[in-house]
N, C-alpha and C. Protein backbone atom coordinates (compact mmCIF):
# COMPACT_ATOMS: atom_id res chain seq x y z
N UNK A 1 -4.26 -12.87 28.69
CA UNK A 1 -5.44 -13.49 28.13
C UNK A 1 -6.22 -12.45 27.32
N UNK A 2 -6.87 -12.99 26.29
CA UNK A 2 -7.57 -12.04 24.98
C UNK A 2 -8.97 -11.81 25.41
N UNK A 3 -9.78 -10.97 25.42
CA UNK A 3 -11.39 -11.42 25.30
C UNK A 3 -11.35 -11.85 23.88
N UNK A 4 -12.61 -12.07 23.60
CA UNK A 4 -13.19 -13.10 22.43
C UNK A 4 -13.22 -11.78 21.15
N UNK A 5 -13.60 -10.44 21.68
CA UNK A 5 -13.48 -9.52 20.65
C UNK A 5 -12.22 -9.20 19.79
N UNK A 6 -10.99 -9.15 20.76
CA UNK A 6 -9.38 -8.93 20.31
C UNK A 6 -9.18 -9.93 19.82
N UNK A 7 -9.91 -11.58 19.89
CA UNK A 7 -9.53 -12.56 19.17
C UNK A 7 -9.74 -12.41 17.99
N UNK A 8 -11.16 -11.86 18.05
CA UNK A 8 -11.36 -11.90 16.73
C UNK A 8 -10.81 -10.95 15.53
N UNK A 9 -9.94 -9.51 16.14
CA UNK A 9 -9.30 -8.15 15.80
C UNK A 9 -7.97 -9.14 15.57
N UNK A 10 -7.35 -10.09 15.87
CA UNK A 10 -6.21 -9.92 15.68
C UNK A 10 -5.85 -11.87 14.87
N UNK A 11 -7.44 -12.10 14.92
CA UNK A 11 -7.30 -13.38 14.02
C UNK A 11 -6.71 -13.01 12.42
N UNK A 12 -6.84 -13.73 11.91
CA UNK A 12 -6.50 -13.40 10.24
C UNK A 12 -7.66 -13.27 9.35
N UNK A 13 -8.73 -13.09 10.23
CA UNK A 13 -10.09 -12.47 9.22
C UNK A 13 -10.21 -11.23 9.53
N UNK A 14 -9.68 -10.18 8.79
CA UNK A 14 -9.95 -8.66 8.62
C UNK A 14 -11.27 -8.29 8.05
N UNK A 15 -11.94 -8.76 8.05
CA UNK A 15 -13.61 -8.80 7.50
C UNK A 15 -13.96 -7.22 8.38
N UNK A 16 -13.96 -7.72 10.02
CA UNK A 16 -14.48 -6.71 10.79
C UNK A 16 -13.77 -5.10 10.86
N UNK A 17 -12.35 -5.48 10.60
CA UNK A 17 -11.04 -4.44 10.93
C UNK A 17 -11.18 -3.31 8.98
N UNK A 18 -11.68 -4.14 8.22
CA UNK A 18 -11.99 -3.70 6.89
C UNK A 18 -13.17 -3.47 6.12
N UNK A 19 -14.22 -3.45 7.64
CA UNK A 19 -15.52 -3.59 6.97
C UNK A 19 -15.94 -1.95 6.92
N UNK A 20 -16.48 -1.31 6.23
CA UNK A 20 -17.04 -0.08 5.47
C UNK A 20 -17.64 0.44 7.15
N UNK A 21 -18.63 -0.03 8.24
CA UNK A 21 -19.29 0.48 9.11
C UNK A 21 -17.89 0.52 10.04
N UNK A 22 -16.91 0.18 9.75
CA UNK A 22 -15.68 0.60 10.92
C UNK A 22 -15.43 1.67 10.50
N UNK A 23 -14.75 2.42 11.64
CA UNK A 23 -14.23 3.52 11.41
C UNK A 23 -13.17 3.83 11.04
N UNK A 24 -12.71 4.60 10.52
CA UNK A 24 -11.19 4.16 9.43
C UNK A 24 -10.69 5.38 10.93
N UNK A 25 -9.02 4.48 10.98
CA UNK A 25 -8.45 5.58 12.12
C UNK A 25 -8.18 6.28 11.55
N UNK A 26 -7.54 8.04 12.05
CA UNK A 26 -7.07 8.53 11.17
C UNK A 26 -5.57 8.87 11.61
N UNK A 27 -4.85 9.41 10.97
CA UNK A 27 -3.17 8.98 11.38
C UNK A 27 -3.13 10.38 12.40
N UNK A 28 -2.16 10.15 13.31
CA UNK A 28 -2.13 10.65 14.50
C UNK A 28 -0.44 11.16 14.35
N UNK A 29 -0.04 12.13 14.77
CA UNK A 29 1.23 13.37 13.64
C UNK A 29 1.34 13.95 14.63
N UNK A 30 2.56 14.23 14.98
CA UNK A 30 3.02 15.72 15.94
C UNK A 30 3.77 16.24 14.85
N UNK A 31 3.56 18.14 15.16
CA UNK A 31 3.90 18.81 14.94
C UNK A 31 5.56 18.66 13.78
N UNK A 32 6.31 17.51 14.33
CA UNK A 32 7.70 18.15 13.88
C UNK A 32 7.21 16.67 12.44
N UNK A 33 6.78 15.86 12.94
CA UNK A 33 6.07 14.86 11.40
C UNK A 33 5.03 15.71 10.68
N UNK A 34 4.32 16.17 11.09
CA UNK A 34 4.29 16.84 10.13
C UNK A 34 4.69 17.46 9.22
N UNK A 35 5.75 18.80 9.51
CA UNK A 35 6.57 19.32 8.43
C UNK A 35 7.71 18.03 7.69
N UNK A 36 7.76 17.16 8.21
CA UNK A 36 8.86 16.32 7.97
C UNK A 36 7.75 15.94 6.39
N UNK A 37 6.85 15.23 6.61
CA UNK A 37 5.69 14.48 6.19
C UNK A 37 5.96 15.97 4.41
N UNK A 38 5.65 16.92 4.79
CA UNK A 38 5.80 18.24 3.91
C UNK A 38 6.65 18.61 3.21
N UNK A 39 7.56 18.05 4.00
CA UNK A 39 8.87 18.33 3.14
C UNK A 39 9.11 16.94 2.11
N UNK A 40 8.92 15.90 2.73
CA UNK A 40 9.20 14.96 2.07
C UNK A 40 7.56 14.61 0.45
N UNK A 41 6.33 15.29 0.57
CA UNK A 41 5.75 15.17 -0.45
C UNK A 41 6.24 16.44 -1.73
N UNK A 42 7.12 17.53 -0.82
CA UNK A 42 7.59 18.13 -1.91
C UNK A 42 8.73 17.62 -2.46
N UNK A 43 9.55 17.01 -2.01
CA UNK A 43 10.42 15.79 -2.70
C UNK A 43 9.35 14.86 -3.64
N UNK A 44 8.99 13.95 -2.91
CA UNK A 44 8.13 13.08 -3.56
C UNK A 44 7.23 13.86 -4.99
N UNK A 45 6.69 15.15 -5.01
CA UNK A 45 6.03 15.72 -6.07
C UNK A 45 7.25 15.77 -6.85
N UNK A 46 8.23 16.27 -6.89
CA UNK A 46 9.33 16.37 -7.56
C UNK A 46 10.01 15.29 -8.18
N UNK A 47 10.21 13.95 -7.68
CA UNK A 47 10.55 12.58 -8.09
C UNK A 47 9.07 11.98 -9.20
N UNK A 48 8.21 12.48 -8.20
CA UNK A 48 7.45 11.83 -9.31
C UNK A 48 7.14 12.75 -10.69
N UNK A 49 7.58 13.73 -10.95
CA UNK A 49 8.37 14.59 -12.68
C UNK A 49 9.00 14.12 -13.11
N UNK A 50 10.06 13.73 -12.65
CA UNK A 50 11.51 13.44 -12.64
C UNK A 50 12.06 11.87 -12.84
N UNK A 51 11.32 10.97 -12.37
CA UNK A 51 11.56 9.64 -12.31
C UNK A 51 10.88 8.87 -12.81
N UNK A 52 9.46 9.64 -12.19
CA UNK A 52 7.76 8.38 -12.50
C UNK A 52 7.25 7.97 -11.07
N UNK A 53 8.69 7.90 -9.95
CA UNK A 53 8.01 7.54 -8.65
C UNK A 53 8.57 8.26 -7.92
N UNK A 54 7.93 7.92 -6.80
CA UNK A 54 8.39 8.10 -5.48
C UNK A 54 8.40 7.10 -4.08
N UNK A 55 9.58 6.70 -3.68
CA UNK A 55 9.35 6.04 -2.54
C UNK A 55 10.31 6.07 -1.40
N UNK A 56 9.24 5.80 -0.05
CA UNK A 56 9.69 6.89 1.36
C UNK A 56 9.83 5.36 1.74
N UNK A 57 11.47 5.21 2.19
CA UNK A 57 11.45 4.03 2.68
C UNK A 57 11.36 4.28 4.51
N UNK A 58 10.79 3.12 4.64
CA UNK A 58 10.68 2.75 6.41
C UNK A 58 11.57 1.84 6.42
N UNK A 59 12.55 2.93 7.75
CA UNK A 59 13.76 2.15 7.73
C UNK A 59 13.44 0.99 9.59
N UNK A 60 12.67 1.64 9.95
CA UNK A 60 12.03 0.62 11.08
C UNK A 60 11.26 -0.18 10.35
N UNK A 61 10.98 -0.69 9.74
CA UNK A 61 9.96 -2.05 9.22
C UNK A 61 10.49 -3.53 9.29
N UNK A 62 10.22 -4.42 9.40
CA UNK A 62 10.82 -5.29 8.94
C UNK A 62 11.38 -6.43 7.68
N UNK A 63 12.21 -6.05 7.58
CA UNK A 63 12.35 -6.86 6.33
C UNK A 63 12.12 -8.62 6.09
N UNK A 64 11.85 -8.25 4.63
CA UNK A 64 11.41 -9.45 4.26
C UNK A 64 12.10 -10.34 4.23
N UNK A 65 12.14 -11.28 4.65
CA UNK A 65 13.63 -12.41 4.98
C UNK A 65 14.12 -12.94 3.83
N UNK A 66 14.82 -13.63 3.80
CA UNK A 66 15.38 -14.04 2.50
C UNK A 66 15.12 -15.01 2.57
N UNK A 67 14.55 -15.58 1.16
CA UNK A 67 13.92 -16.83 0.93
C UNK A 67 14.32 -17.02 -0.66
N UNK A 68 14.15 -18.34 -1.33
CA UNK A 68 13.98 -18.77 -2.56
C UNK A 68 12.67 -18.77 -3.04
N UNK A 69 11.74 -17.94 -2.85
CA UNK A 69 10.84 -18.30 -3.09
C UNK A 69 10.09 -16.34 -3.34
N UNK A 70 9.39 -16.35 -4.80
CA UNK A 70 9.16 -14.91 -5.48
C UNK A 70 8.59 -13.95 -4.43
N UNK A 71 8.74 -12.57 -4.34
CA UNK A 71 7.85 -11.91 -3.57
C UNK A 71 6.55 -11.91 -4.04
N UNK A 72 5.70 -11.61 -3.00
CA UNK A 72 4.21 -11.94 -3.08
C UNK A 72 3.45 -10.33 -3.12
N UNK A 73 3.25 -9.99 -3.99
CA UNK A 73 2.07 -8.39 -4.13
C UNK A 73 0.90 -8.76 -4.25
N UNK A 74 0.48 -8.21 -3.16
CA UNK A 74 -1.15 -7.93 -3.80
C UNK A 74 -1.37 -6.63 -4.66
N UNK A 75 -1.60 -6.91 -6.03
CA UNK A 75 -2.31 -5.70 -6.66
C UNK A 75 -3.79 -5.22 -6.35
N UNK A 76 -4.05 -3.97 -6.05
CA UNK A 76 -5.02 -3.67 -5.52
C UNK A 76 -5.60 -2.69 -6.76
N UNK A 77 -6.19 -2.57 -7.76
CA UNK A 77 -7.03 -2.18 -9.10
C UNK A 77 -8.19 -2.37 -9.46
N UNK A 78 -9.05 -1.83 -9.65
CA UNK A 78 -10.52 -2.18 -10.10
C UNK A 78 -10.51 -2.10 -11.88
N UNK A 79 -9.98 -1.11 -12.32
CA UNK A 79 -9.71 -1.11 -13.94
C UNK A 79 -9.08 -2.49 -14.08
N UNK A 80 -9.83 -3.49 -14.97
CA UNK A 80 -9.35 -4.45 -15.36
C UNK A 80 -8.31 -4.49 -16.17
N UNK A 81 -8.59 -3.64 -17.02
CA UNK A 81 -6.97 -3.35 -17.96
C UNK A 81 -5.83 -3.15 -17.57
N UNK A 82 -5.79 -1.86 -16.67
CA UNK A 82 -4.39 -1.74 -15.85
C UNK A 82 -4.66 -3.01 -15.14
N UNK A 83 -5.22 -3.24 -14.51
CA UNK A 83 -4.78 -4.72 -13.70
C UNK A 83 -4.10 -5.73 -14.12
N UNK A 84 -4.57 -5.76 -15.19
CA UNK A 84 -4.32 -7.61 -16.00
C UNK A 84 -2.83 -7.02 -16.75
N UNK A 85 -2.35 -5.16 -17.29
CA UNK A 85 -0.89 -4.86 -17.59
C UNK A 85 -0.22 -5.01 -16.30
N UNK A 86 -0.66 -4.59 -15.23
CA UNK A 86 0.10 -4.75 -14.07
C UNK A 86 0.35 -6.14 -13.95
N UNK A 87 -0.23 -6.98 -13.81
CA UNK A 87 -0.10 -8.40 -13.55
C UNK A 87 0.83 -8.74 -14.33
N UNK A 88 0.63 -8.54 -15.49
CA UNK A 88 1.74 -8.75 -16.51
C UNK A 88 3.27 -8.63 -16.73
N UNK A 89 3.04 -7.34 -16.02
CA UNK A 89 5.04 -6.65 -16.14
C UNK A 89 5.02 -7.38 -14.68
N UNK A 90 4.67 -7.52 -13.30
CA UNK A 90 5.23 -7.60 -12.57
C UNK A 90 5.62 -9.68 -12.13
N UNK A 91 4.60 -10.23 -13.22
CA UNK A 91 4.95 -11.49 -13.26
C UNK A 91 5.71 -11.87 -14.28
N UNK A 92 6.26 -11.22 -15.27
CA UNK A 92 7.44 -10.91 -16.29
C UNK A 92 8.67 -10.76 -15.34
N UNK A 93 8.45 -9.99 -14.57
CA UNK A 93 9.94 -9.69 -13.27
C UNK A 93 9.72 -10.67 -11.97
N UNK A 94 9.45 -11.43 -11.94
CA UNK A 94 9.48 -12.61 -10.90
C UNK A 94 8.49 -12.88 -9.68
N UNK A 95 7.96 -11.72 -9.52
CA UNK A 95 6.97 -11.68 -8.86
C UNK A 95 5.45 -12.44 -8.91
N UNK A 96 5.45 -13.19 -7.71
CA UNK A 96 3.73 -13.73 -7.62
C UNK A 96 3.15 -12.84 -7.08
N UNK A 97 2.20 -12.83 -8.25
CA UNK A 97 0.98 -11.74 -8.13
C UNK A 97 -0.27 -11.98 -7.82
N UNK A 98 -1.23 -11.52 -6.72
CA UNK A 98 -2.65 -11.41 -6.55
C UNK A 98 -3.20 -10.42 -6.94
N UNK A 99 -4.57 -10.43 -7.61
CA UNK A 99 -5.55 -9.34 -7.58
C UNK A 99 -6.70 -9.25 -6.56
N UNK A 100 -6.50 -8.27 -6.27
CA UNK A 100 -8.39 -7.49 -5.97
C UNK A 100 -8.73 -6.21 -6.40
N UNK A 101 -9.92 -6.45 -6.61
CA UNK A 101 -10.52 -5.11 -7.70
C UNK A 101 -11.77 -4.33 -6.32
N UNK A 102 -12.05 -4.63 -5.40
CA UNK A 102 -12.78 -4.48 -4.45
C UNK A 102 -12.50 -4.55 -3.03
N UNK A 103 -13.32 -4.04 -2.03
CA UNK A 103 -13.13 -4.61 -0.24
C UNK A 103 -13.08 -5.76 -0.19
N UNK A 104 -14.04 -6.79 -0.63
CA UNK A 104 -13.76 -8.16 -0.58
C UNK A 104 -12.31 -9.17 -0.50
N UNK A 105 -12.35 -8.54 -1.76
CA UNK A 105 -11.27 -9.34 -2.58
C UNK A 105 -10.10 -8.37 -1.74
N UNK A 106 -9.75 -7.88 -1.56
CA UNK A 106 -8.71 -7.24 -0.96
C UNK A 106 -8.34 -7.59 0.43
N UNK A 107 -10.02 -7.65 1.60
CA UNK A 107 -9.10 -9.01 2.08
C UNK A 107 -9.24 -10.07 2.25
N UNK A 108 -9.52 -10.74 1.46
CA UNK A 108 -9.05 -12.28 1.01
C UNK A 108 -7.82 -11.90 0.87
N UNK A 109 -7.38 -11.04 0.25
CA UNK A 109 -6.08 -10.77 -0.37
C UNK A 109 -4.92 -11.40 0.68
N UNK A 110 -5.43 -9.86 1.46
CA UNK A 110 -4.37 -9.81 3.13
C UNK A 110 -4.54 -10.95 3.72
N UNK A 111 -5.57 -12.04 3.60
CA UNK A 111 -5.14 -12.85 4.54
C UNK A 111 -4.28 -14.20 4.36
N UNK A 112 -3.68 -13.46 2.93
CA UNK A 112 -2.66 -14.41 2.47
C UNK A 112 -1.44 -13.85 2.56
N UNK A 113 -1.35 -12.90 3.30
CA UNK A 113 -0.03 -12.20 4.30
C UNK A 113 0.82 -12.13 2.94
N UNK A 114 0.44 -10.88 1.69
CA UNK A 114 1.60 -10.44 1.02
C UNK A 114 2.70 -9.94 1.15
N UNK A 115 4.08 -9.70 0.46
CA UNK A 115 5.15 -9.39 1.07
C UNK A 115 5.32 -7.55 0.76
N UNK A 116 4.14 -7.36 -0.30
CA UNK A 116 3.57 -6.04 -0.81
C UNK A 116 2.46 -5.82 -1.22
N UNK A 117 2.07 -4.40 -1.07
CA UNK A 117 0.72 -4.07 -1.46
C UNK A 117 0.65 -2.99 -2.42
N UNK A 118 0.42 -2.96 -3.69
CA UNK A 118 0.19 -2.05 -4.74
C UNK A 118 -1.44 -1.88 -4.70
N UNK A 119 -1.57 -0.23 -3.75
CA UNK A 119 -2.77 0.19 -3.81
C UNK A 119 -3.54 1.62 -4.75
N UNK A 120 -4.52 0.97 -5.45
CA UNK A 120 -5.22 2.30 -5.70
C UNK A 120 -6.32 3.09 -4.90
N UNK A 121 -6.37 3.94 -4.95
CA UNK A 121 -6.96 4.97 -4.00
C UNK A 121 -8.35 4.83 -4.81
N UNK A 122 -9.03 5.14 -5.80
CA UNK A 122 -10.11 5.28 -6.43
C UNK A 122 -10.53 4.14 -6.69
N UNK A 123 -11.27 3.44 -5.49
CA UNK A 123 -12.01 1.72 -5.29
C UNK A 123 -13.58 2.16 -5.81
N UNK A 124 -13.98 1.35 -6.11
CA UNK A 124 -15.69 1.15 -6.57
C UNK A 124 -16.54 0.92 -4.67
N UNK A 125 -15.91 0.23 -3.81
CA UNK A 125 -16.72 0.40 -2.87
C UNK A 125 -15.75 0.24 -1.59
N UNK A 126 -14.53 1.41 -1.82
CA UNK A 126 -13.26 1.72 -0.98
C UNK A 126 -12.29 2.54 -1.22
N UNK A 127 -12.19 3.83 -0.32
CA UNK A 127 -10.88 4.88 -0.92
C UNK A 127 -9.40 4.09 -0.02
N UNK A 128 -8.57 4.00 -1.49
CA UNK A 128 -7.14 3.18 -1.09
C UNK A 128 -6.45 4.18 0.59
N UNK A 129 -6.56 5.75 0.35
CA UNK A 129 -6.38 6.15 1.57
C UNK A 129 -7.00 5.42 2.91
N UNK A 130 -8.24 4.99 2.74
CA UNK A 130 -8.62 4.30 3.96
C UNK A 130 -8.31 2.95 4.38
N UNK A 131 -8.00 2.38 3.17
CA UNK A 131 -7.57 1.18 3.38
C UNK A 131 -6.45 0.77 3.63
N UNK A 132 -5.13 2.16 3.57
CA UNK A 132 -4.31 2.26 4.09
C UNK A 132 -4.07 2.35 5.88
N UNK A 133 -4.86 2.91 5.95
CA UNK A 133 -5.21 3.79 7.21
C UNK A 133 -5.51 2.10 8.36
N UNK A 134 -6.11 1.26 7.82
CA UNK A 134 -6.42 0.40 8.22
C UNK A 134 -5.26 -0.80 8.59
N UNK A 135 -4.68 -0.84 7.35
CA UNK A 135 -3.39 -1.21 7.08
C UNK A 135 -2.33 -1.27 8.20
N UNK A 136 -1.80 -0.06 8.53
CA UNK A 136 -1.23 0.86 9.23
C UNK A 136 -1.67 0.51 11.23
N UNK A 137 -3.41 0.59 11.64
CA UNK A 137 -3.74 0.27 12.44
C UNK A 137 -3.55 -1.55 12.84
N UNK A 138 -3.23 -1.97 12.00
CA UNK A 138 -4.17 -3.31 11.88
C UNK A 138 -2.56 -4.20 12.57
N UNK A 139 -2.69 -4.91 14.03
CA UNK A 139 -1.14 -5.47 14.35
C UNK A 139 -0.76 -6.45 13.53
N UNK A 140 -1.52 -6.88 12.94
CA UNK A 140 -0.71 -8.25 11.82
C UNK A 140 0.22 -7.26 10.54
N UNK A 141 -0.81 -6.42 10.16
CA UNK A 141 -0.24 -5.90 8.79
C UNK A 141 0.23 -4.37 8.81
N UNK A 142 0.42 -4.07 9.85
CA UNK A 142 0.76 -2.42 10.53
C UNK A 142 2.33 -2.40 9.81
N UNK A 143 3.24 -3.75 9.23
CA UNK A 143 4.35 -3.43 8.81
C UNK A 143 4.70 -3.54 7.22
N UNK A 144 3.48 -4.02 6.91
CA UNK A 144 3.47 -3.82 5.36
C UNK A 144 3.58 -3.15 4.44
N UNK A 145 5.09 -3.14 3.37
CA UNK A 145 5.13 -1.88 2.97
C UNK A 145 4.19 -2.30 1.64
N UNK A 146 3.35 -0.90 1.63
CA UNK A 146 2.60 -0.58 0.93
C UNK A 146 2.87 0.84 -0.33
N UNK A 147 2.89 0.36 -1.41
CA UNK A 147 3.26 1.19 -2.49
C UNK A 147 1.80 1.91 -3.23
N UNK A 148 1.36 2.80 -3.08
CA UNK A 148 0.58 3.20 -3.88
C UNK A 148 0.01 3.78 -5.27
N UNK A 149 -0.29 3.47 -5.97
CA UNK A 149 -0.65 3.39 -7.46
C UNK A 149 -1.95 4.24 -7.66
N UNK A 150 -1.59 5.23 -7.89
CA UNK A 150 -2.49 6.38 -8.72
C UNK A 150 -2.55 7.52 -9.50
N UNK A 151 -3.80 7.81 -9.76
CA UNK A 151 -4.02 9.26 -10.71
C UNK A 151 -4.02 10.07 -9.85
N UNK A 152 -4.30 10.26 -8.48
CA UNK A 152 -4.15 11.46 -8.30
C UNK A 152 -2.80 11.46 -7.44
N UNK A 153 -2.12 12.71 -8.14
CA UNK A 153 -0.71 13.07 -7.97
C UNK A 153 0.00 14.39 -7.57
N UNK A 154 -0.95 15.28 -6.75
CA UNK A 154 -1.14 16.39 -6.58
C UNK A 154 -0.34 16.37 -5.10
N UNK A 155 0.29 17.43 -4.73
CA UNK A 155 1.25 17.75 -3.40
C UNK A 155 0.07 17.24 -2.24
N UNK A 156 -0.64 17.41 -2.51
CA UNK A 156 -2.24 17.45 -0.95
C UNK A 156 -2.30 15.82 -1.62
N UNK A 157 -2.30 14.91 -2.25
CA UNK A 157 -2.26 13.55 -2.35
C UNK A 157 -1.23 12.78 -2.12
N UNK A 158 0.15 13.60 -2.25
CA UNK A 158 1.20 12.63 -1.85
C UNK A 158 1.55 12.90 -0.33
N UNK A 159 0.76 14.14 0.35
CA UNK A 159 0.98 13.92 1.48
C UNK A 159 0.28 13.70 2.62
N UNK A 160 -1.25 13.20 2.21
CA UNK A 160 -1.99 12.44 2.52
C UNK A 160 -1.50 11.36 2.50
N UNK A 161 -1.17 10.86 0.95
CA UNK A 161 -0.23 8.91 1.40
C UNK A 161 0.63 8.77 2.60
N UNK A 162 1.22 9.91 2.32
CA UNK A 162 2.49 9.85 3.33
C UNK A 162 2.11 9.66 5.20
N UNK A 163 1.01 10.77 5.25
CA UNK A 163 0.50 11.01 6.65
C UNK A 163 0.17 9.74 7.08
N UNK A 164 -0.75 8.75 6.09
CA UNK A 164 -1.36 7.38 6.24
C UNK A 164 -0.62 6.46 6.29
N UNK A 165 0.62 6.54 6.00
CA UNK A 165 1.25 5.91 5.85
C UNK A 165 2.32 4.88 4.67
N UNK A 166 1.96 5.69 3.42
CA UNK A 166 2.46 4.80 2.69
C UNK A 166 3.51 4.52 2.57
N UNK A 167 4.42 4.26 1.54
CA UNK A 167 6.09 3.65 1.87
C UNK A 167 6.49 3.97 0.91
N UNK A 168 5.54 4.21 -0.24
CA UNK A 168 5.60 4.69 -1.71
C UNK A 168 4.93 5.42 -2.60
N UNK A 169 5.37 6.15 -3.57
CA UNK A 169 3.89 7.31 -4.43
C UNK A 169 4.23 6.44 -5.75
N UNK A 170 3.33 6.09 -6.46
CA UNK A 170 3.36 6.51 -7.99
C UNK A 170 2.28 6.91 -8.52
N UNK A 171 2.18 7.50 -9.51
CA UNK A 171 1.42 8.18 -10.57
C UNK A 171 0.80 7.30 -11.65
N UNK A 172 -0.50 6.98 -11.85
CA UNK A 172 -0.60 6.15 -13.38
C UNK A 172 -0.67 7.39 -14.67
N UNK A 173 0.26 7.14 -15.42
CA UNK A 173 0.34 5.29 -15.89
C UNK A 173 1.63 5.64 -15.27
N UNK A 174 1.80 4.50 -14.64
CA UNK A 174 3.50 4.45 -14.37
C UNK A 174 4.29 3.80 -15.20
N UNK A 175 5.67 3.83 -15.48
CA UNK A 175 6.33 2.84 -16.32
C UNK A 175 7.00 1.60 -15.70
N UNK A 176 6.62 0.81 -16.34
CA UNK A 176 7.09 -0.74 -16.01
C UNK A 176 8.38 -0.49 -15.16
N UNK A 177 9.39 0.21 -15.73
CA UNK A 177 10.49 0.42 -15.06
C UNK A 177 10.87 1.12 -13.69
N UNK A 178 9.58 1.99 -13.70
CA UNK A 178 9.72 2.62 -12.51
C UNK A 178 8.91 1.82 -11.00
N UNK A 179 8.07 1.27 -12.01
CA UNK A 179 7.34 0.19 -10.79
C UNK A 179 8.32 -0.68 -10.39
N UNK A 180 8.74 -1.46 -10.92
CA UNK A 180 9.70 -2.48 -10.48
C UNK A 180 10.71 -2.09 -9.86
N UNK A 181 11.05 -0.85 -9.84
CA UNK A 181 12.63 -0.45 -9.65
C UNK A 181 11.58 -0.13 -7.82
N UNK A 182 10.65 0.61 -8.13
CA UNK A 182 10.23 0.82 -6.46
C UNK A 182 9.78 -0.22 -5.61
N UNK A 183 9.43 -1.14 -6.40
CA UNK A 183 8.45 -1.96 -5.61
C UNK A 183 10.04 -3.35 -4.97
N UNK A 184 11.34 -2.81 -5.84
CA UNK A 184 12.63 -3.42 -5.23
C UNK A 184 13.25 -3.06 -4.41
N UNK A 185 12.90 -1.51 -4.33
CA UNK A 185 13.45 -0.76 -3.25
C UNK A 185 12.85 -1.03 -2.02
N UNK A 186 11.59 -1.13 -2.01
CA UNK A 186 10.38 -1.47 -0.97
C UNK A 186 10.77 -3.03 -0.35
N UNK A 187 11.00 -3.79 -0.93
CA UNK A 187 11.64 -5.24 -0.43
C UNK A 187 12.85 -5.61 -0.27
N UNK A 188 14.05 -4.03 -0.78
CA UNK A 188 15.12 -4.58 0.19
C UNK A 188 15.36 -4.81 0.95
């Protein structure tokens, strides 16, 4: 049996689990993930020269079942421009696409249980690291692979994503080609 508080933590309104006065967890690492975590953003810094991306697949996650029916991203962007190009190439490649440009809208987003999350880190009233972090804690959406979309691209940023959990690095501007090619890898 639930108390009325866990009901409300594990209903499908993330309002409370995503609200700014919560405390964002922070990711919890032994020693040998760590260097693992290190080694793999100096890969990842290196792919993303080399390719445009980077992505750390979770091979414990669950996959997305097979259906007839498009994968579902939430794009997570506040720049309207990149948003509305993002929207663009990734509903050009088959994908149904949501936006949020904010906390709000982001989860409204989640509580339409996407099959991906393209996040930016530099929110107007949310850092994408925390909202990862949340992500990650949160038992409905703790298996969501989440691809992240940003400017900052520095070894201490891709392995921050990584620590938090992400599943993926890219760099803006990314190329159409490299998004799609990760965000396929992410839903095999």
């Amino acid at each position: 049996m639930t108390t009325p508080q866990e009901e409300e933590f594990f209903d499908l309104d993330f309002t409370k689990a995503f609200a700014e006065e919560t405390p964002v967890p922070a990711p919890v690492t032994t020693p040998a993930q760590e260097k693992k975590f290190e080694e793999e953003a100096i890969i990842g810094e290196s792919n993303l020269t080399s390719n445009g991306y980077f992505v750390r697949l979770n091979e414990s996650a669950p996959k997305r079942p097979a259906r007839n029916t498009p994968a579902q991203v939430l794009v997570v962007e506040d720049d309207m421009v990149t948003a509305t190009l993002l929207l663009r190439i990734l509903s050009a490649h088959g994908f149904k696409v949501r936006h949020a440009a904010n906390r709000e809208a982001i989860v409204s987003g989640l509580k339409l249980l996407p099959d991906l999350v393209l996040l930016d880190v530099l929110l107007p009233d949310a850092n994408g690291f925390d909202i990862l972090s949340r992500i990650r804690t949160h038992p409905t959406l703790k298996d969501l692979p989440v691809l992240m979309l940003t400017s900052l691209g520095s070894l201490d940023d891709i392995l921050k994503g990584l620590k938090h959990g992400a599943n993926g690095y890219l760099t803006k501007p990314a190329k159409s080609n490299a998004l799609v090619e990760a965000i396929r890898k992410l839903l095999a």
